[in-house]
Protein backbone atom coordinates (compact mmCIF):
# COMPACT_ATOMS: atom_id res chain seq x y z
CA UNK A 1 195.69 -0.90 185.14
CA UNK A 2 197.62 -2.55 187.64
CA UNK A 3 196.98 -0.27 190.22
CA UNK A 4 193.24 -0.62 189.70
CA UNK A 5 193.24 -4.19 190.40
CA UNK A 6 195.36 -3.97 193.59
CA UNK A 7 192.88 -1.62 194.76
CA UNK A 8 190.05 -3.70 194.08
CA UNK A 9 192.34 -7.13 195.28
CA UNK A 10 192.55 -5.42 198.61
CA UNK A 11 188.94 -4.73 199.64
CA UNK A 12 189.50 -8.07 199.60
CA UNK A 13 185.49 -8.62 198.15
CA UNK A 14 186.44 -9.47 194.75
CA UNK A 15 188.25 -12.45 193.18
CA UNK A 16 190.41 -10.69 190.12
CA UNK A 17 190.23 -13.39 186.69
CA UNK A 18 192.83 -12.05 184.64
CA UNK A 19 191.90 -13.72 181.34
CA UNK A 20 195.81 -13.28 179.82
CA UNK A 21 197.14 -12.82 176.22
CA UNK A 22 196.63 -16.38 175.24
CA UNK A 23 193.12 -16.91 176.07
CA UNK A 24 192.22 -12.95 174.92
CA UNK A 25 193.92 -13.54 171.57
CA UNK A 26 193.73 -17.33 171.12
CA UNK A 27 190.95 -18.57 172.55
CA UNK A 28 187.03 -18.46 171.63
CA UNK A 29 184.86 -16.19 173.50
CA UNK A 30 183.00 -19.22 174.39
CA UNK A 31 185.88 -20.75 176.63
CA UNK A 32 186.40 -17.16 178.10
CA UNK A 33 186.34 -17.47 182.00
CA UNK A 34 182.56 -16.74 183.18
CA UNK A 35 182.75 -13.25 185.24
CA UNK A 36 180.19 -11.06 187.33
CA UNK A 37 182.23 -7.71 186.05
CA UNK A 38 185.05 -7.15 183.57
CA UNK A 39 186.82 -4.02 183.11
CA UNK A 40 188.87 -4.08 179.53
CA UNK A 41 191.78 -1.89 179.38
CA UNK A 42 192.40 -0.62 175.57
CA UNK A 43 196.07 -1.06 174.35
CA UNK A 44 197.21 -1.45 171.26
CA UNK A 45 196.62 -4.69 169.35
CA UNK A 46 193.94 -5.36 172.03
CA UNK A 47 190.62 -7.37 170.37
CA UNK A 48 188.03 -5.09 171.06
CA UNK A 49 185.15 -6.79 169.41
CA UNK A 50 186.41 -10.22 170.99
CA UNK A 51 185.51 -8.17 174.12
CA UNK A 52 182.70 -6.62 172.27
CA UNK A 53 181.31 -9.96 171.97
CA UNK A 54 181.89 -11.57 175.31
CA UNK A 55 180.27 -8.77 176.90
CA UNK A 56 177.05 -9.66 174.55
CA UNK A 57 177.15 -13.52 175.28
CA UNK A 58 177.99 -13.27 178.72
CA UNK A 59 176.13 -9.90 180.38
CA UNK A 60 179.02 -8.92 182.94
CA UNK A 61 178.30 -5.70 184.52
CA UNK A 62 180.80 -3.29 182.31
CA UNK A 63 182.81 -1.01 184.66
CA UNK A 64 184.04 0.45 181.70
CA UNK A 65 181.87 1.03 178.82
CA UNK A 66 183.44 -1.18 175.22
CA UNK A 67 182.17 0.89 172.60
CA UNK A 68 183.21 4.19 172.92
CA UNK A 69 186.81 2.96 173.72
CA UNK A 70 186.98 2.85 169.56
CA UNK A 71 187.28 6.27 169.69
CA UNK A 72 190.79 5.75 171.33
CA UNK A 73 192.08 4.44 167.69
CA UNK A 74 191.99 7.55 165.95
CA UNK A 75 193.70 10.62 167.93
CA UNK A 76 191.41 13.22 165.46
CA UNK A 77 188.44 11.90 166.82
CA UNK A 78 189.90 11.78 170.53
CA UNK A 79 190.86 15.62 170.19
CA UNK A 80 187.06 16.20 168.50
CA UNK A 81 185.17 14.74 171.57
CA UNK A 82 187.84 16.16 174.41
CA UNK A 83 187.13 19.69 172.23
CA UNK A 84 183.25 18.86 172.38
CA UNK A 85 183.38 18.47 175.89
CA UNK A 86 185.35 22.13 176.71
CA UNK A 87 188.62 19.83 177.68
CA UNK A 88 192.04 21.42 176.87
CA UNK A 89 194.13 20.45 174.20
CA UNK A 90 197.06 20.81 172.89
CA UNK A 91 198.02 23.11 169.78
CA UNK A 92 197.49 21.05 167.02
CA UNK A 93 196.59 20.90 163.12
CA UNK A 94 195.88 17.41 161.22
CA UNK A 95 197.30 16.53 157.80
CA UNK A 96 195.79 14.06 155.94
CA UNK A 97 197.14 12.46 152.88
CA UNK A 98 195.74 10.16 150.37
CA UNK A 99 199.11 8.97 149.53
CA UNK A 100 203.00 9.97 151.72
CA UNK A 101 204.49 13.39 149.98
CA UNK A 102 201.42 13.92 148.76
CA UNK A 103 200.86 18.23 147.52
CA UNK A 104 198.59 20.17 149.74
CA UNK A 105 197.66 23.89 148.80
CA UNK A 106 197.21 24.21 153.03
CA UNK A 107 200.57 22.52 153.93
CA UNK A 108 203.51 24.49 153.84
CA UNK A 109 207.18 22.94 154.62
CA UNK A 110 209.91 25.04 155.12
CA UNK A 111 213.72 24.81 157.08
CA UNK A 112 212.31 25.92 160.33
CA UNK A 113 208.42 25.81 160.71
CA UNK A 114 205.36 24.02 159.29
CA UNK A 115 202.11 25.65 158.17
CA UNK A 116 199.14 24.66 158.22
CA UNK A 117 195.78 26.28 156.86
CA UNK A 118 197.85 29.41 157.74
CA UNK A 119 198.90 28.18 161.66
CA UNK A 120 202.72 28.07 161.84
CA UNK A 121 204.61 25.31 163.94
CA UNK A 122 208.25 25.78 164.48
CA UNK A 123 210.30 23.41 164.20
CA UNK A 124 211.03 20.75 166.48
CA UNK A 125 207.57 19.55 166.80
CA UNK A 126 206.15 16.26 167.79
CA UNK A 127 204.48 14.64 164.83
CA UNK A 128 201.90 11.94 165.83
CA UNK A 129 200.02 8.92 163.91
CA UNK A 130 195.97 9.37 163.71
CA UNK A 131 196.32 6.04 165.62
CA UNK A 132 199.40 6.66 168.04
């Protein structure tokens, strides 16, 4: 992100508004600085709608688009549309539960591998939240 903004800063054609943490998560869209263009970086804890809604009161030219950047909250539906789109990823399987520990007939636990609908991980693995 940072490195974005220098690049733009140095053209030295565009005055950067960095709105900061207090006015993004304090302060009322309404008292929002006024821009031309406003690229939103996702991060976690970031108010998307806020931005959501800013970007329908005020009409800045979006150099990033807000909506699809939901998708970036849950990593199944990341891998679904990279997947969609012919884009490597890595070996994966998803396990969902209702409830932690809860029985799966398709999830298998042993000392040194996983399996999953039949695909076997060995152990170590990386294990990662849906939202990570």
């Amino acid at each position: 992100m940072g490195q974005i903004l220098d690049r733009l800063k140095a053209f030295g054609e565009f005055e950067i508004i960095h709105f900061g943490d207090k006015v993004i998560l304090e302060e009322p869209i309404e008292s929002w600085p006024i821009c031309d263009c406003l690229i939103a970086f996702y991060s976690s804890g970031y108010p998307l709608e806020k931005a959501e809604a800013y970007a329908a009161l005020r009409k800045p030219f979006l150099v990033n688009e807000l909506e699809p950047q939901h998708l970036l909250h849950d990593r199944r539906k990341v891998y679904e549309r990279l997947e969609m789109y012919g884009i490597p990823v890595p070996r994966y399987a998803l396990v969902n539960r209702e409830e932690p520990y809860q029985e799966l007939d398709f999830f298998i636990e042993e000392e040194d591998y996983i399996e999953v609908h039949g695909n076997r991980f060995w152990k170590p693995f990386v294990e990662k939240p849906v939202d990570g």
